[in-house]
Protein backbone atom coordinates (compact mmCIF):
# COMPACT_ATOMS: atom_id res chain seq x y z
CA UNK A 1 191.80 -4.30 158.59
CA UNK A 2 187.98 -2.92 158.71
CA UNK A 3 186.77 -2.32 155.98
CA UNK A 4 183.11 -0.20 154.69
CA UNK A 5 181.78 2.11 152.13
CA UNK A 6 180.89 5.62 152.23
CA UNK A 7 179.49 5.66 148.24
CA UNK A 8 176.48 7.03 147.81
CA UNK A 9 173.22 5.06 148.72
CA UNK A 10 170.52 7.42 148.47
CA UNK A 11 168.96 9.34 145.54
CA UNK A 12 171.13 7.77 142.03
CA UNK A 13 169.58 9.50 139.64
CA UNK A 14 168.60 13.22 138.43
CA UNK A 15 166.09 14.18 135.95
CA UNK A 16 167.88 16.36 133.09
CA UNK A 17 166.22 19.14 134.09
CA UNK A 18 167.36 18.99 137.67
CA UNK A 19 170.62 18.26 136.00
CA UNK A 20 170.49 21.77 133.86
CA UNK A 21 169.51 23.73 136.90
CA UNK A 22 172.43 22.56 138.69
CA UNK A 23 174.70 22.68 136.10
CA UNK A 24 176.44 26.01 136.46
CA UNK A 25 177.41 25.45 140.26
CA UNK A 26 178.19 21.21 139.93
CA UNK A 27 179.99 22.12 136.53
CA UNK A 28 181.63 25.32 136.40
CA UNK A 29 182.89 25.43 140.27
CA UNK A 30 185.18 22.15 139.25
CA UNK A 31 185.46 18.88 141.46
CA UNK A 32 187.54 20.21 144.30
CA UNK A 33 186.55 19.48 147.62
CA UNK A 34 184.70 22.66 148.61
CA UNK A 35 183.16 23.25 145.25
CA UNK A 36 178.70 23.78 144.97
CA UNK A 37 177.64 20.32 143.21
CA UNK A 38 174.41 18.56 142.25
CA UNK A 39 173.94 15.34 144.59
CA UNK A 40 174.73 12.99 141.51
CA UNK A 41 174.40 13.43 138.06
CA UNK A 42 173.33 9.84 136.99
CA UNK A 43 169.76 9.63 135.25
CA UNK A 44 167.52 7.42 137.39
CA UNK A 45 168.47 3.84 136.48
CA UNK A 46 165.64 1.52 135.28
CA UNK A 47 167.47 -1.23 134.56
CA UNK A 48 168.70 -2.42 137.86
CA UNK A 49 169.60 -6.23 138.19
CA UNK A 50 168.84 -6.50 134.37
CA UNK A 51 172.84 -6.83 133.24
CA UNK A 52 174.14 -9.98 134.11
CA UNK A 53 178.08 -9.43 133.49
CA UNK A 54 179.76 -5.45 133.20
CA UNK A 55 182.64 -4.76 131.00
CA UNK A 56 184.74 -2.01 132.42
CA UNK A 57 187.34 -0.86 129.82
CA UNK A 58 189.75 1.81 131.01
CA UNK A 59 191.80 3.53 128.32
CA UNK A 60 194.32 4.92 131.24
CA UNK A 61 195.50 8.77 130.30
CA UNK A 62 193.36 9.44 127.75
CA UNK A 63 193.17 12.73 126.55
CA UNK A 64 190.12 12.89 123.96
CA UNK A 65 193.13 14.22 121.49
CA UNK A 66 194.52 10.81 121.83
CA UNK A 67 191.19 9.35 121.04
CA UNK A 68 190.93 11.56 117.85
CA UNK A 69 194.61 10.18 116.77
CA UNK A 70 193.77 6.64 116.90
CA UNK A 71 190.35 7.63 115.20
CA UNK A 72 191.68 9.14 112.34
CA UNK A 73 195.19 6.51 112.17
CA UNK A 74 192.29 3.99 111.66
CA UNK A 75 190.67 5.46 109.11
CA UNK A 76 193.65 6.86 106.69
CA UNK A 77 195.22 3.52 107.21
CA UNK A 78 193.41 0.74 108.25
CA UNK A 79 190.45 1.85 106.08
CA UNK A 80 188.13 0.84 109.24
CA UNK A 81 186.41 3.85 112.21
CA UNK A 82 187.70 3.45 115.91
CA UNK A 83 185.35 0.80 118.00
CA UNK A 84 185.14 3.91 120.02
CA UNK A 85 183.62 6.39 117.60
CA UNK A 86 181.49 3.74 116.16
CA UNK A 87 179.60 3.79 119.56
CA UNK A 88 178.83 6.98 119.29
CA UNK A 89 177.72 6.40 115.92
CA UNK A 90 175.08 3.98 117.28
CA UNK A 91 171.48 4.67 118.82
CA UNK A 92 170.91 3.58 122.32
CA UNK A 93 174.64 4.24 123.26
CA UNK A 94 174.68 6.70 126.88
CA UNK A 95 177.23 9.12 126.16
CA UNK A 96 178.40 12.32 128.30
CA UNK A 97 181.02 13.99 130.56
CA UNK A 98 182.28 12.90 133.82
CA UNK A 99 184.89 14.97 136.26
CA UNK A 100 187.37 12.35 137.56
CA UNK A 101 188.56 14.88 140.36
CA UNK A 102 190.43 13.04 144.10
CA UNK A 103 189.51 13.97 147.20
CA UNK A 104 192.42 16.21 147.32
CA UNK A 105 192.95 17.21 144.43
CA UNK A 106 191.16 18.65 140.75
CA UNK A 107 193.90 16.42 138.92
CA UNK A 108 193.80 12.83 140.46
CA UNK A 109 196.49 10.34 139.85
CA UNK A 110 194.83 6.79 138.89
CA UNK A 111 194.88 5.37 142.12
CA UNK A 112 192.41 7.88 143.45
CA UNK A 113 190.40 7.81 140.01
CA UNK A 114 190.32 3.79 139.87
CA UNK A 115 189.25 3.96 143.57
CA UNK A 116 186.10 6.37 143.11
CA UNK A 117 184.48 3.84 140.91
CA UNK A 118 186.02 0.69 143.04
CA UNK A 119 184.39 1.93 146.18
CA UNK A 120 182.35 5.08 145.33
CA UNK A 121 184.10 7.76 147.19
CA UNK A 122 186.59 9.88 146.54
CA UNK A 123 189.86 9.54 148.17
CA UNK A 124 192.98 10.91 148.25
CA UNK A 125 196.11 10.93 145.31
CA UNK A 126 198.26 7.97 145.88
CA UNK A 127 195.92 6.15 148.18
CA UNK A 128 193.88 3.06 147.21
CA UNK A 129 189.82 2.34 148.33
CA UNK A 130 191.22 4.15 151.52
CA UNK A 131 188.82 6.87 152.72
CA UNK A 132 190.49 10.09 154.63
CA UNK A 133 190.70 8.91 158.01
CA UNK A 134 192.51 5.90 157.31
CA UNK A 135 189.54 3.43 157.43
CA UNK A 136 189.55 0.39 154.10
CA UNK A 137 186.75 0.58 151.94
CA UNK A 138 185.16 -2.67 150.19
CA UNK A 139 186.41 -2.77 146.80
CA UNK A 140 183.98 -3.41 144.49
CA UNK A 141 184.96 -7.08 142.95
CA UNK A 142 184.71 -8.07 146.30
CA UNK A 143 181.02 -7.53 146.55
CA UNK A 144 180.92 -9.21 142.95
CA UNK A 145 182.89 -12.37 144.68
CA UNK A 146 180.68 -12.15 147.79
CA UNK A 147 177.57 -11.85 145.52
CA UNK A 148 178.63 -15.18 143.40
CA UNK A 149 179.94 -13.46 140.60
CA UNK A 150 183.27 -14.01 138.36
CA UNK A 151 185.80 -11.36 139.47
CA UNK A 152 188.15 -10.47 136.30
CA UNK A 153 191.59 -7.78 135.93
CA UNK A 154 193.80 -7.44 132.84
CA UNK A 155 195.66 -4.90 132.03
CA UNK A 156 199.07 -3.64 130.04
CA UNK A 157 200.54 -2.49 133.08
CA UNK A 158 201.79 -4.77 135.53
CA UNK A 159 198.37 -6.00 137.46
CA UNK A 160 199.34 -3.89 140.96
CA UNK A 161 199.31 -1.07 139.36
CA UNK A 162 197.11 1.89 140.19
CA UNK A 163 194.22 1.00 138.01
CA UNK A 164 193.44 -2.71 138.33
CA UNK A 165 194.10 -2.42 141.98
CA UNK A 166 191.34 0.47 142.11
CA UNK A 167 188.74 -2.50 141.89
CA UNK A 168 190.87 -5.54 143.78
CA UNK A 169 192.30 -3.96 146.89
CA UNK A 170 192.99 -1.84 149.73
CA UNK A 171 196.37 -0.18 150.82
CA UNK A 172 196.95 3.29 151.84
CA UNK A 173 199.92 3.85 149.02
CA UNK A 174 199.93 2.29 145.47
CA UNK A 175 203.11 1.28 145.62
CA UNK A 176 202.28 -1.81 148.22
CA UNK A 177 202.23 -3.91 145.38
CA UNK A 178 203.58 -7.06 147.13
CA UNK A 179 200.40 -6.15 149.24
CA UNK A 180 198.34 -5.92 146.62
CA UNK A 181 198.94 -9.13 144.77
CA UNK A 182 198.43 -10.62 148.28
CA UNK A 183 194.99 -9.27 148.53
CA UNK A 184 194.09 -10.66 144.55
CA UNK A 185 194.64 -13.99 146.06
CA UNK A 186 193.04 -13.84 149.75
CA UNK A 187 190.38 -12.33 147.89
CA UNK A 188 190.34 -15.26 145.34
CA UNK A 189 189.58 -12.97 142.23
CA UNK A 190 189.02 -15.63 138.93
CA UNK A 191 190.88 -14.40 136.07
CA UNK A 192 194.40 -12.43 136.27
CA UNK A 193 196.12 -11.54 133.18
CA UNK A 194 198.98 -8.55 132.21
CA UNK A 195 202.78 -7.51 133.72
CA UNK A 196 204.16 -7.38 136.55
CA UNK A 197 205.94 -11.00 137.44
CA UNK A 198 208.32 -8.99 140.01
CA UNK A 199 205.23 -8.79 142.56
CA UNK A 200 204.60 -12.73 142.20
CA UNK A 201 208.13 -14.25 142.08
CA UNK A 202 209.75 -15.25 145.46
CA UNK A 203 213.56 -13.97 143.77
CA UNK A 204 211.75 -10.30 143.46
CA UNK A 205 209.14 -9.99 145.76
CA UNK A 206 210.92 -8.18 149.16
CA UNK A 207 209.45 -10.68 151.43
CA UNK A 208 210.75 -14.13 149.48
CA UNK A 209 207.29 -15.53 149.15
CA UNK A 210 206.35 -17.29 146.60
CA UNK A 211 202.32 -16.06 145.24
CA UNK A 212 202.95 -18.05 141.84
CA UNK A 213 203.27 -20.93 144.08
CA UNK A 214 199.99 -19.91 145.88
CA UNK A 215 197.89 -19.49 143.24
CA UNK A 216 198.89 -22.19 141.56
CA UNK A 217 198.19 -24.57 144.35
CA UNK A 218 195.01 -22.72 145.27
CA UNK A 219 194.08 -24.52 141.95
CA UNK A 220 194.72 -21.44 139.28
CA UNK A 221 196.60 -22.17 135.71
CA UNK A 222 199.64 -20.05 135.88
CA UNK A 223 201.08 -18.78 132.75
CA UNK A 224 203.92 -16.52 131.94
CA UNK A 225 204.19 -16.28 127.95
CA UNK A 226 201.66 -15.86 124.88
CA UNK A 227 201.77 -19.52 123.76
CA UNK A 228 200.63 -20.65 127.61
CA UNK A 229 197.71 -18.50 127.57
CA UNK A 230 196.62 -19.65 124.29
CA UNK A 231 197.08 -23.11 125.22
CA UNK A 232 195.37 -23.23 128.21
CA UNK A 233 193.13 -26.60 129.03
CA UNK A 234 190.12 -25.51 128.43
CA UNK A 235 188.77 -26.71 132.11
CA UNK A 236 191.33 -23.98 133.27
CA UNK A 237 188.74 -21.37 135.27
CA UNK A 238 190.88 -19.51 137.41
CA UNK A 239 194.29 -17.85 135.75
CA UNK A 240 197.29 -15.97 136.94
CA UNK A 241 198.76 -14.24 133.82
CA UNK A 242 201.54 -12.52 134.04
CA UNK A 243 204.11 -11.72 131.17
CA UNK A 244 206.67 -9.49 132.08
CA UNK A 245 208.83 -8.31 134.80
CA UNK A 246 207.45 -5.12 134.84
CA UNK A 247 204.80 -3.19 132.26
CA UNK A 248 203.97 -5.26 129.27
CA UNK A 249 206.12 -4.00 126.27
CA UNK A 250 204.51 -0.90 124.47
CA UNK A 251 202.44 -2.42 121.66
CA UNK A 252 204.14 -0.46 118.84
CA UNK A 253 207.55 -2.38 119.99
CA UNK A 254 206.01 -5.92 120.79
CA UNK A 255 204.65 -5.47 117.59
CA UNK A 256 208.22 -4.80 115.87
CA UNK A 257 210.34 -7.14 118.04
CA UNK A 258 209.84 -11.18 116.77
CA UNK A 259 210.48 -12.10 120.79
CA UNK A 260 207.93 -9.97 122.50
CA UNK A 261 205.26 -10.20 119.79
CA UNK A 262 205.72 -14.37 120.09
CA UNK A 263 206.09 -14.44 124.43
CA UNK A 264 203.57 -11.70 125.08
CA UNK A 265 199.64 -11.63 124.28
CA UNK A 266 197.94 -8.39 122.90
CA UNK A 267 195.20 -6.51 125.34
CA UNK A 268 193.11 -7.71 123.13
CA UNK A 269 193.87 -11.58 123.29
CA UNK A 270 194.10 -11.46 127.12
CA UNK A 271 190.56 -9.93 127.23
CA UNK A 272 188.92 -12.47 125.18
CA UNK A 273 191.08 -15.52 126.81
CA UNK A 274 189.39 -13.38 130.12
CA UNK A 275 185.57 -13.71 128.90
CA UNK A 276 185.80 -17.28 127.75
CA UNK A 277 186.92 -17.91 131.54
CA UNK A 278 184.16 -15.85 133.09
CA UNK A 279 181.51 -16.68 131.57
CA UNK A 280 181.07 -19.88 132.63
CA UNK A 281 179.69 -18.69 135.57
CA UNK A 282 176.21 -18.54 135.72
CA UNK A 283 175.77 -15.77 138.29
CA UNK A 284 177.31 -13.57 135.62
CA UNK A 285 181.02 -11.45 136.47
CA UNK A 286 182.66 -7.97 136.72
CA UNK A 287 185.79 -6.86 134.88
CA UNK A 288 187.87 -4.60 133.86
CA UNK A 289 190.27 -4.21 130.92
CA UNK A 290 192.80 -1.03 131.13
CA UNK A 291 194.84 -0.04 128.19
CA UNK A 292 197.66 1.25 130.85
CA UNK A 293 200.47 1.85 128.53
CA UNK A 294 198.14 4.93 126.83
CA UNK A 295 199.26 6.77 129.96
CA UNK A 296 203.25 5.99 129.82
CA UNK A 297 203.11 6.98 126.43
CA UNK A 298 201.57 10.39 126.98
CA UNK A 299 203.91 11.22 129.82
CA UNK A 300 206.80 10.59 127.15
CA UNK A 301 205.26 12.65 124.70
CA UNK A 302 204.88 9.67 122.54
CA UNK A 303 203.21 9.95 119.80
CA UNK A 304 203.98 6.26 118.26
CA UNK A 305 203.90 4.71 121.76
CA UNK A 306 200.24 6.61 122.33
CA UNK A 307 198.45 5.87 119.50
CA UNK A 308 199.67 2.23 118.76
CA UNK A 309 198.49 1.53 122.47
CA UNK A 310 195.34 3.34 121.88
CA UNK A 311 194.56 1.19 119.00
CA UNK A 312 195.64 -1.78 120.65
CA UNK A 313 192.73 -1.02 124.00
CA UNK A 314 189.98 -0.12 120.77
CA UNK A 315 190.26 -3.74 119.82
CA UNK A 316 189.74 -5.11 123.35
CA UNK A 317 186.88 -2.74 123.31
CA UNK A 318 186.01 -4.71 119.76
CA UNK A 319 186.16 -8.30 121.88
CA UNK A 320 183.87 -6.48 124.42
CA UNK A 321 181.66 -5.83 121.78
CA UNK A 322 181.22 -8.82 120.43
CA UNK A 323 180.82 -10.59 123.44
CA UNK A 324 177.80 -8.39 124.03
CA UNK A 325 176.03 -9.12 121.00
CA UNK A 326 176.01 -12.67 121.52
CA UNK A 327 175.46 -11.98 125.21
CA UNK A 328 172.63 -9.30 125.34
CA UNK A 329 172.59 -8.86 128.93
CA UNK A 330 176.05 -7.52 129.28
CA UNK A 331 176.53 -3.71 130.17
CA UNK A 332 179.83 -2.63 128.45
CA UNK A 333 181.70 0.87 129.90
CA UNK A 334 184.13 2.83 127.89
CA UNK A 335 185.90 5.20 129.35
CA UNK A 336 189.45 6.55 130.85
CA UNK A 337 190.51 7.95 134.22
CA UNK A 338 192.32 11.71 133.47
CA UNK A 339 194.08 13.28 130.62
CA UNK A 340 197.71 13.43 130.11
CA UNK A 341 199.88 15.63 128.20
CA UNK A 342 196.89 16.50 125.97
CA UNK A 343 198.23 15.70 122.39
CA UNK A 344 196.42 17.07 119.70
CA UNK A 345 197.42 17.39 115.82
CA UNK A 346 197.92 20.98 115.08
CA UNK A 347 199.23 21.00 111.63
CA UNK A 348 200.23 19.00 108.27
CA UNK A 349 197.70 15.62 107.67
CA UNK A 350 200.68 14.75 105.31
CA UNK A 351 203.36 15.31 108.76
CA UNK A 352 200.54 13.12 110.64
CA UNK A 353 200.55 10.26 108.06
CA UNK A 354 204.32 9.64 108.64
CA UNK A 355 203.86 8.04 112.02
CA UNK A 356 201.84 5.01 109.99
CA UNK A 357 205.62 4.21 109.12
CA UNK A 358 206.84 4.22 113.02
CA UNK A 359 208.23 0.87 113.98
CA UNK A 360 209.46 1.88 117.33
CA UNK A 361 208.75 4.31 120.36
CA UNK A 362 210.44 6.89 121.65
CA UNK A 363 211.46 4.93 124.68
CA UNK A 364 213.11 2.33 122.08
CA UNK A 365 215.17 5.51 120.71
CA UNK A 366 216.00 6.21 124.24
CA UNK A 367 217.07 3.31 125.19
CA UNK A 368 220.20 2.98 122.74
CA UNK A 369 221.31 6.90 123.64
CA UNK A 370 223.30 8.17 126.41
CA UNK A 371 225.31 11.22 127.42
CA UNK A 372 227.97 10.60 125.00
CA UNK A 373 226.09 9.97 121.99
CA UNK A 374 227.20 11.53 118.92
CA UNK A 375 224.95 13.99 116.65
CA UNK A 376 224.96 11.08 114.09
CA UNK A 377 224.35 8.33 116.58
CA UNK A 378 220.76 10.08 117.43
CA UNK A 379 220.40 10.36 114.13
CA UNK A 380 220.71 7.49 112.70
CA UNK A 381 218.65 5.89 116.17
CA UNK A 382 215.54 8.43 115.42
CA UNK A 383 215.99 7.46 111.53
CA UNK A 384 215.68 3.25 112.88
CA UNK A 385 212.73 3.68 114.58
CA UNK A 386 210.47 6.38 112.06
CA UNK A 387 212.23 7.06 109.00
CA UNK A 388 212.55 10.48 109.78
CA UNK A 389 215.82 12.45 108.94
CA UNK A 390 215.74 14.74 111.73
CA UNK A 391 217.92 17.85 111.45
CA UNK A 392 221.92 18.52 113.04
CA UNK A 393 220.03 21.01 114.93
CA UNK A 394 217.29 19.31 116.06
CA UNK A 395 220.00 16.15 117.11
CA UNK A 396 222.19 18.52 118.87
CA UNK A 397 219.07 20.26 120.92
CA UNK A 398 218.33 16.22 122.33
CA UNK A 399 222.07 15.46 122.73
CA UNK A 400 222.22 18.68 125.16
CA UNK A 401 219.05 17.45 127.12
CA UNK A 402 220.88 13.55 127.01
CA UNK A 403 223.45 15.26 128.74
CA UNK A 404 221.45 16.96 131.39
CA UNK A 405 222.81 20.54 129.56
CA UNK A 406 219.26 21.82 128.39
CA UNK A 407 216.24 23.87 129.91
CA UNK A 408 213.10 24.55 128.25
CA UNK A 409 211.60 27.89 129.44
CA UNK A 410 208.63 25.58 130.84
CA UNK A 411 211.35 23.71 133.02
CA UNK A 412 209.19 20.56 132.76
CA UNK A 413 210.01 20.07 129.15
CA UNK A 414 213.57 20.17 129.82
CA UNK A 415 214.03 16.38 130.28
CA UNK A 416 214.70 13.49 127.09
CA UNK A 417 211.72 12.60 126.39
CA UNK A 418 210.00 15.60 126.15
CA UNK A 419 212.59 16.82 124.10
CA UNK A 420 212.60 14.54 121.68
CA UNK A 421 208.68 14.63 121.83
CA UNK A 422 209.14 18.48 120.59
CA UNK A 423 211.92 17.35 117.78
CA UNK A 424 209.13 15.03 116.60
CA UNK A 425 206.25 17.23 116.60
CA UNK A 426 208.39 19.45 114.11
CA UNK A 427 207.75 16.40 111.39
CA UNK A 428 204.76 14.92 112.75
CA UNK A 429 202.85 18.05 113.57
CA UNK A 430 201.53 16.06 117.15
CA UNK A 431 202.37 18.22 119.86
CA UNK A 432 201.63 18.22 123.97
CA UNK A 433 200.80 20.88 126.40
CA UNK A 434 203.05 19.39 129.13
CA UNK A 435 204.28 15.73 130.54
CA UNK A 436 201.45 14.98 133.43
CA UNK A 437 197.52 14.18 134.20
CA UNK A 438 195.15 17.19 133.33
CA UNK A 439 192.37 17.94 134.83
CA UNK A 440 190.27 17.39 131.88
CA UNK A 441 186.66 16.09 131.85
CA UNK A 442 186.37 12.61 130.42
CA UNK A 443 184.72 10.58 127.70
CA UNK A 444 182.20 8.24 129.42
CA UNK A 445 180.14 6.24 127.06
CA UNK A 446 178.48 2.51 127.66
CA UNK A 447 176.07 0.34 126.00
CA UNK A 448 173.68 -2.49 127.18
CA UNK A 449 171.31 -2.83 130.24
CA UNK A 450 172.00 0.01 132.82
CA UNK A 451 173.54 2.43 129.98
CA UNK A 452 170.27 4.79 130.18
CA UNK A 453 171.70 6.09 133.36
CA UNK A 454 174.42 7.90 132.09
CA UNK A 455 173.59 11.24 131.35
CA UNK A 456 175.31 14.18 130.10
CA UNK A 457 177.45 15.23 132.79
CA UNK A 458 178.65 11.98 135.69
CA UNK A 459 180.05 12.40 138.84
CA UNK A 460 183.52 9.40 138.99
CA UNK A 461 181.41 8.08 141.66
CA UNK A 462 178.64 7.42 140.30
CA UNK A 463 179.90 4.54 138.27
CA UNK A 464 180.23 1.96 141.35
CA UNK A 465 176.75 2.53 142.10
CA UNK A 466 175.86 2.06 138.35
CA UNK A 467 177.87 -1.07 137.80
CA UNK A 468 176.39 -2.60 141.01
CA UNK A 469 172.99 -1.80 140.84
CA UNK A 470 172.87 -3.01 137.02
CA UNK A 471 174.19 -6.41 138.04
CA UNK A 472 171.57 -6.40 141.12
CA UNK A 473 174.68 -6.47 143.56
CA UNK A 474 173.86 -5.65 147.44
CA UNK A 475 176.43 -3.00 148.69
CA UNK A 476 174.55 -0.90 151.32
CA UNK A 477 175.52 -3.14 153.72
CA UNK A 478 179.26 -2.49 154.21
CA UNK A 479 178.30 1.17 155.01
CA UNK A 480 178.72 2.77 158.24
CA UNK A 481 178.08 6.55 157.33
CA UNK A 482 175.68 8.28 154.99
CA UNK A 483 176.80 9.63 151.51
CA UNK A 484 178.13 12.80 151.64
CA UNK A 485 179.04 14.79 148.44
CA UNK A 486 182.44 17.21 147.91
């Protein structure tokens, strides 16, 4: 399969006042495909070839309201700021906007959003570093591994998903994930680590093959629980991680459940087991660290299940700190794809507090319901998992939706887990505007060597050019087209 890139090549950068003057037609019109833009909207980068390794942290379906719930979680009780909001505490930190928009659409599904920094073009929802006409674009840890540099993915979710395959691969549908583990090995990236053991194992995988067998004769460690990783030789470069059929656990229940906190690693862990590995290599790496689960959660209207897994990605974003103070000449990206659900907290502090005492997530509570549960069965399952004594009514109003019986006036609200979303927000004053991606601008912030560049208002795009021309990486060459902008 051919593959090129139709990212942009020509002018990167825009002074701010070019920026201002542009502003009301490259912000206002939206990202759609026939809106009036700037050409870009990075600031002219001075600091190209200066960053030896990028960090590329990916807090998947972040709304900024979920930021501001793990922000102030952390600080009523864990007596410490998010990693996050410290940054933009800090001097020296570039900080703005950025419209994540597809090809096709003003709300883009994470395929299309990974993809527009993996190959810097939009393309279309569902499709991965595929442009419109069908033709593979270069993902952009290949031109790391081509280049000489240390190729990394970990994730929550299982490693084909959307995101992480954004930078490793190129199928026309995200859910070739057979295909796309095949590609993460033809393509030889270094370091592997989240869920998703169904697209590896011969008994799952729908062609029989075997890819744990691959990689591990192609000379990678293969691991498949906590203690493995953590035990790993230390003359172990190249690893296959992957710790659970599916998704990795959400982090408030792997946190709460003695088996999956002892068999599977935190975000956190995985992405400092990751940087040991990588930096070994001289010619510096690439990778990216998603907090998937963020997203899930928001789509269930979760508030446990979001912010425990937002607090879980802020201290992988603390390892990818740390790594850059000892290692100066790292560029570190913080940022997430879309919105989802938009949560905000739109009452009581003291309502907000009681989710500190959450040891499960809603999905948990779902999981031990059906149809013919009883008013005190959902009770008592709700009561388990956050000490709350929800009322008959409230019980009877989720029992209905259990049972298929209920509709919301906004029909999309109608299902389980919105409903009992909506019970919750009664005692935990959290509440959601819906159950899918928004079309939300994003936080974008990053620190190091090429972090000037980012200036009040990006363009998704804009980031592959960023990341590659801060590590001094040649891409021009796989183009066959000149940039054009939507």
């Amino acid at each position: 399969m051919a593959v090129r890139n139709n990212g942009s090549s020509g002018n990167r950068g825009m002074a701010r006042r070019d920026f201002l003057k542009a502003s009301a037609a490259a912000v206002f019109l939206g990202g759609g495909t026939h809106a009036a833009r700037a050409e870009t909207t990075l600031l002219p980068n001075q600091s190209q070839g200066k960053a030896r390794n990028v960090i590329f942290l990916v807090s998947d379906g972040m709304s900024v309201g979920t930021l501001s719930l793990a922000d102030h979680m952390l600080r009523r009780h864990h007596d410490r700021v998010s990693n996050w909001a410290q940054l933009y505490e800090q001097e020296g930190v570039g900080r703005g906007l950025m419209d994540m928009a597809s090809a096709n659409a003003l709300v883009t599904d994470s395929a299309a959003a990974a993809s527009s920094w993996g190959c810097g073009q939009r393309v279309n929802n569902g499709a991965l570093n595929m442009d419109q006409d069908g033709e593979a674009l270069t993902p952009i840890l290949q031109y790391c591994k081509d280049a000489g540099k240390g190729t990394g993915l970990v994730t929550t979710t299982r490693l084909t998903h959307a995101t992480p395959a954004g930078f490793g691969s190129s199928v026309s549908a995200r859910n070739m994930e057979d295909e796309i583990a095949e590609q993460y090995y033809e393509r030889e990236l270094d370091v592997l680590l989240g869920g998703g053991t169904r697209q590896f194992d011969p008994d799952h995988r729908g062609d029989g093959e075997d890819l744990f067998g691959a990689f591990r004769d192609a000379g990678y460690a293969v691991v498949k629980t906590r203690d493995e990783l953590l035990d790993l030789d230390a003359s172990d470069d190249r690893i296959l991680g992957a710790f659970y059929g599916s998704h990795l656990p959400y982090e408030l229940d792997r946190l709460n459940t003695p088996d999956l906190r002892r068999d599977v690693p935190s975000l956190a862990e995985m992405t400092e087991i990751a940087l040991d590995r990588l930096k070994r290599n001289g010619d510096g790496f690439l990778l990216q660290v998603e907090g998937g689960r963020v997203d899930h959660a928001a789509h269930g209207n979760d508030a446990g299940g979001l912010i425990n897994d937002q607090i879980a990605f802020d201290d992988a974003i603390g390892v990818a700190l740390e790594f850059q103070r000892e290692n100066p000449d790292t560029l570190v990206i913080v940022t997430t794809d879309h919105g989802n659900a938009n949560p905000g907290l739109d009452g009581s502090n003291g309502n907000f507090d009681r989710i500190a005492e959450f040891t499960h997530t809603n999905d948990w509570i779902l999981s031990g319901l059906d149809s013919d549960s009883s008013v005190s069965a959902i009770k008592e399952r709700i009561e388990e998992a956050t000490k709350l004594d929800i009322r008959d009514e409230e019980a009877e109003v989720l029992q209905s939706a259990l049972r298929g019986d209920y509709t919301a006036a906004r029909r999309a609200m109608s299902g389980a887990r919105p409903v009992l979303g909506q019970i919750l927000a009664n005692h935990t004053s959290v509440s959601w505007i819906g159950t899918s991606h928004s079309s939300d601008y994003v936080e974008l912030c990053a620190t190091g060597p090429g972090s000037e560049a980012i200036g009040p208002f990006t363009r998704n795009t804009d980031l592959f050019n960023l990341m590659l021309d801060s590590l001094g990486v040649d891409y021009a060459h796989g183009r066959k087209t000149a940039p054009t902008y939507a």
